[in-house]
C-alpha atoms as a PDB file:
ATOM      1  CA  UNK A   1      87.076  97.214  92.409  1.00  0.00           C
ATOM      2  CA  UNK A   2      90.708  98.032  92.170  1.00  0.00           C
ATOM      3  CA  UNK A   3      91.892 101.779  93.127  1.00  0.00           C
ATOM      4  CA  UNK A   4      92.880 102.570  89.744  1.00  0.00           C
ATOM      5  CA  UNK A   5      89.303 101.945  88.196  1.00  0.00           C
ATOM      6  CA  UNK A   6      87.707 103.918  91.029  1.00  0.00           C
ATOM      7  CA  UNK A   7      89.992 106.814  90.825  1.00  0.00           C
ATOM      8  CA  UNK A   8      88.954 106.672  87.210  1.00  0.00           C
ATOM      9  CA  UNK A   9      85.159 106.083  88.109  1.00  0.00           C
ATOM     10  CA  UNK A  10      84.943 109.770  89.040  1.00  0.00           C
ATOM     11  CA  UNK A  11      82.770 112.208  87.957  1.00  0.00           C
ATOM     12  CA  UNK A  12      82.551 115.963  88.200  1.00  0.00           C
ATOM     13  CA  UNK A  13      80.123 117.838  88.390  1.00  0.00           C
ATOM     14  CA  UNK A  14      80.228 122.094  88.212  1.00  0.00           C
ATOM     15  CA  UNK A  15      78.187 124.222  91.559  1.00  0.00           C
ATOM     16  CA  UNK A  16      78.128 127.964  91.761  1.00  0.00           C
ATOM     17  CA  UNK A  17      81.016 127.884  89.518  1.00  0.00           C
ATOM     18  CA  UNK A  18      83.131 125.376  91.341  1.00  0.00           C
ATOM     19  CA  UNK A  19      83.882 122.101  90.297  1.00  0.00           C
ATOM     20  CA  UNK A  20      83.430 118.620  92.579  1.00  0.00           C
ATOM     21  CA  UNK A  21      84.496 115.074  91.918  1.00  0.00           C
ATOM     22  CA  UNK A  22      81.739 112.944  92.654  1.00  0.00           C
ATOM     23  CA  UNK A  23      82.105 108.980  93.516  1.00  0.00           C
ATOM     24  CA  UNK A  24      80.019 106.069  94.004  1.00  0.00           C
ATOM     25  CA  UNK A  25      80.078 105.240  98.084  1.00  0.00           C
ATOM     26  CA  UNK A  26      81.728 101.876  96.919  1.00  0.00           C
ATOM     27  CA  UNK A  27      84.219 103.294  95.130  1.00  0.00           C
ATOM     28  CA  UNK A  28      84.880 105.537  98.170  1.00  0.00           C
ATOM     29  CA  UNK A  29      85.236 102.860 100.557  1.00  0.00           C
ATOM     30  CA  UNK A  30      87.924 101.350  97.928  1.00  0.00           C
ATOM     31  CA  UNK A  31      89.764 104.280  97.986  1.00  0.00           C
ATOM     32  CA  UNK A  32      90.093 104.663 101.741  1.00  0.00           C
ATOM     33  CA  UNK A  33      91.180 100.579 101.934  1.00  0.00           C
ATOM     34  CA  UNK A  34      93.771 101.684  99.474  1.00  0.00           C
ATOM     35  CA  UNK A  35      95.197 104.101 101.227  1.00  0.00           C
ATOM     36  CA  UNK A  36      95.157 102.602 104.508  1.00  0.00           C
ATOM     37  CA  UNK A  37      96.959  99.582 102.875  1.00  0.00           C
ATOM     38  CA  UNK A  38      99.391 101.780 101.349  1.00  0.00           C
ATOM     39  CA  UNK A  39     100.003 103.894 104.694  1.00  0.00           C
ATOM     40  CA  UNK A  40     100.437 100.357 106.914  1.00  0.00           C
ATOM     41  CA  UNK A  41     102.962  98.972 104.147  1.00  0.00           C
ATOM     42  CA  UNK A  42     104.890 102.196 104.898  1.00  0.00           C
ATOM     43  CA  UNK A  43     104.713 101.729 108.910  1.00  0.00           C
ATOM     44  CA  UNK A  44     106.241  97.913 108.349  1.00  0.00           C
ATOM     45  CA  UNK A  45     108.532  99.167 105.636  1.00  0.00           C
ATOM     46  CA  UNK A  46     110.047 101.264 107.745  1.00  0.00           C
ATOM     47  CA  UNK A  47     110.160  98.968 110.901  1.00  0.00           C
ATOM     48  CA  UNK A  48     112.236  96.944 108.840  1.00  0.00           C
ATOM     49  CA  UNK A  49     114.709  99.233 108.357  1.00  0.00           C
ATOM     50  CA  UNK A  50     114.867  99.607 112.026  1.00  0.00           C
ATOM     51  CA  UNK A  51     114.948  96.598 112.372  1.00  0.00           C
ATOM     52  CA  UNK A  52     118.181  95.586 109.985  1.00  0.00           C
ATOM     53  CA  UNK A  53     119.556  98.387 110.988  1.00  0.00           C
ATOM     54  CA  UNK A  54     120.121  97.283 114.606  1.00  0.00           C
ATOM     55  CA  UNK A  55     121.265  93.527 112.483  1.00  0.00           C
ATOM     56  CA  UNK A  56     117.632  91.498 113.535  1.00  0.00           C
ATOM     57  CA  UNK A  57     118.202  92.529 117.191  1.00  0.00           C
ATOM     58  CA  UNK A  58     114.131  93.467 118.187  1.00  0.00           C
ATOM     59  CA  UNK A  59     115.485  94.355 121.730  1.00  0.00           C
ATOM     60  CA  UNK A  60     118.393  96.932 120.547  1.00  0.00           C
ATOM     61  CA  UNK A  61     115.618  98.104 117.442  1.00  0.00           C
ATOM     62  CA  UNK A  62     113.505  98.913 120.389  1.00  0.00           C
ATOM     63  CA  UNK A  63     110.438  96.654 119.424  1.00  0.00           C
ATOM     64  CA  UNK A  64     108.566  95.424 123.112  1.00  0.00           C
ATOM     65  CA  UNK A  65     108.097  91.508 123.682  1.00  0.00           C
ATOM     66  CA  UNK A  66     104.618  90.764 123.391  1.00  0.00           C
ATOM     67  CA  UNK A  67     104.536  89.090 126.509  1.00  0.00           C
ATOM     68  CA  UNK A  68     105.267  91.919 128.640  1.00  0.00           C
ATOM     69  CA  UNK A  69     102.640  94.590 126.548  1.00  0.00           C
ATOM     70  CA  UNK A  70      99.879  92.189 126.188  1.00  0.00           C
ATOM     71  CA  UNK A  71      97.884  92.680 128.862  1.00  0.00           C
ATOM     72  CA  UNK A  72      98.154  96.581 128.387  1.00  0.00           C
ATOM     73  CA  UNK A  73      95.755  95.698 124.877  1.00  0.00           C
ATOM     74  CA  UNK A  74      93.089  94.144 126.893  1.00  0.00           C
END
């Protein structure tokens, strides 16, 4: 299910006087995926501005080669 249609799968419901927005687990999960996507196409949009910033140069944009950081994953 798209974002959009779970956003507008909520319902609310009223306790003690204050009001909740309720969601299927699902429809959760979608959310969260969402954002996530939306937060990592922020990190890469603004690694390439870094990046053409310093004209394609990874070195001067300050990216590491993956051959010297890869064993540091491991």
């Amino acid at each position: 299910m798209p974002a959009l249609e779970a956003l507008q799968s909520v319902q609310y419901v009223t306790v003690k006087g204050k009001r909740f927005a309720v969601l299927d687990a699902e429809d959760w999960e979608t959310l969260i995926e969402w954002l996530e996507t939306l937060e990592d196409l922020d990190i890469a949009r603004q690694a390439l501005a870094v990046l053409r910033k310093a004209d394609g140069d990874r070195e001067k944009a300050g990216w590491l080669r993956w051959e010297e950081i890869r064993g540091e994953l491991e």
